[in-house]
Protein backbone atom coordinates (compact mmCIF):
# COMPACT_ATOMS: atom_id res chain seq x y z
CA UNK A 1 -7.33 -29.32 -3.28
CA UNK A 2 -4.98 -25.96 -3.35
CA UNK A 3 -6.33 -25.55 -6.79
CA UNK A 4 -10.17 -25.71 -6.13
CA UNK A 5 -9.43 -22.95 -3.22
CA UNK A 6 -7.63 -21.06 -5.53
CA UNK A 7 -10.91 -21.09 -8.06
CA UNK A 8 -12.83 -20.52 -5.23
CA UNK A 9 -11.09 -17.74 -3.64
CA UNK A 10 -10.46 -15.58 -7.21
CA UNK A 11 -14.57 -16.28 -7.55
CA UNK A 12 -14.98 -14.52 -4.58
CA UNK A 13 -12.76 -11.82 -5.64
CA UNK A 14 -14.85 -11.01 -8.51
CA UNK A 15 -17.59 -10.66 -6.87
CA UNK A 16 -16.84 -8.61 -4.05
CA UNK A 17 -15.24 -6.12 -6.43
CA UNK A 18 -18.84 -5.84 -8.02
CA UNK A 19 -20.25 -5.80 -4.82
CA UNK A 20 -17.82 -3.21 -3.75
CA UNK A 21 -18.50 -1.17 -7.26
CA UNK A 22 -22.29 -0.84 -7.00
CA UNK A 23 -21.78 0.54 -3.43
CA UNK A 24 -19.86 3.37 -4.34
CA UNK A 25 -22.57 4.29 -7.14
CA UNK A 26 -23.39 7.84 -6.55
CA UNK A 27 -20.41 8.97 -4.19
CA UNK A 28 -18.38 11.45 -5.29
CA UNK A 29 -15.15 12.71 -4.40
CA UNK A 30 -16.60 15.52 -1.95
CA UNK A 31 -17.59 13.43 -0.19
CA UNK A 32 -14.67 11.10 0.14
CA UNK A 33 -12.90 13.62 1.29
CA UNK A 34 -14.99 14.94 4.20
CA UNK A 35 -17.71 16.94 1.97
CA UNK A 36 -21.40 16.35 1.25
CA UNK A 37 -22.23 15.48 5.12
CA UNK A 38 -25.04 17.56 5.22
CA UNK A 39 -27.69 15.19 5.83
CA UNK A 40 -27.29 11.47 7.39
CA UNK A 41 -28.68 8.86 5.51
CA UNK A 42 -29.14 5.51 6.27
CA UNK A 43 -29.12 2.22 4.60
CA UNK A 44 -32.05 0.89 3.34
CA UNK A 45 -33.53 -1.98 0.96
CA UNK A 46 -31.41 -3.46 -1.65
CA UNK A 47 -28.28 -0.94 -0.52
CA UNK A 48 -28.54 -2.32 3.16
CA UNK A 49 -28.33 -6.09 1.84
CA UNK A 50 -25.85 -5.46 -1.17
CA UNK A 51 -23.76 -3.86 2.33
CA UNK A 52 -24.36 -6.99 4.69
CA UNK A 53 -23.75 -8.97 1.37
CA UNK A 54 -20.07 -7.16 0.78
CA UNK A 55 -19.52 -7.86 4.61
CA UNK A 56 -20.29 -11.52 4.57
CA UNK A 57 -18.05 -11.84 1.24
CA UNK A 58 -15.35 -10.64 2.99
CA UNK A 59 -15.07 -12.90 5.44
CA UNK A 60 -15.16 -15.57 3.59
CA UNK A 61 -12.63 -14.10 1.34
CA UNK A 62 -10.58 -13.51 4.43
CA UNK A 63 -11.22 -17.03 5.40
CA UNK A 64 -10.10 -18.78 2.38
CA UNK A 65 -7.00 -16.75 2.39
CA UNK A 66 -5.91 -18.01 5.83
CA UNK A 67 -6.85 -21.78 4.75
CA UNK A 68 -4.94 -21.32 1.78
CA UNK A 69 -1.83 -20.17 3.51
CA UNK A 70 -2.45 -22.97 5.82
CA UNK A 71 -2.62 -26.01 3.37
CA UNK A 72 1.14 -24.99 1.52
């Protein structure tokens, strides 16, 4: 069982790092440190459910950490 969580949690790893990559497409290091706010923009499309996406793999990342902790 602990290793089938362990799969499953380093699965989910991977892919919220790619997740994670393909939202920071395009942002520079202006504005990551407070630069580049001249204009709001808002979330749309495929960049609003890649961001819901990243979200929801979180949790479950998060979740499977705590059950894994739990079972040893």
């Amino acid at each position: 069982m602990k290793n089938i969580i362990n799969i499953f949690q380093l699965l989910i790893s991977i892919f919220l790092i790619v997740l994670i990559l393909m939202q920071a497409k395009g942002v520079g290091l202006g504005r990551a440190w407070g630069g580049g706010s001249e204009f709001y923009k808002s979330r749309r499309g495929v960049e609003k459910i890649i961001f819901r996406l990243t979200i929801v793999i979180a949790a479950l990342f998060l979740i499977s950490s705590v059950f894994n902790v739990l079972i040893t």
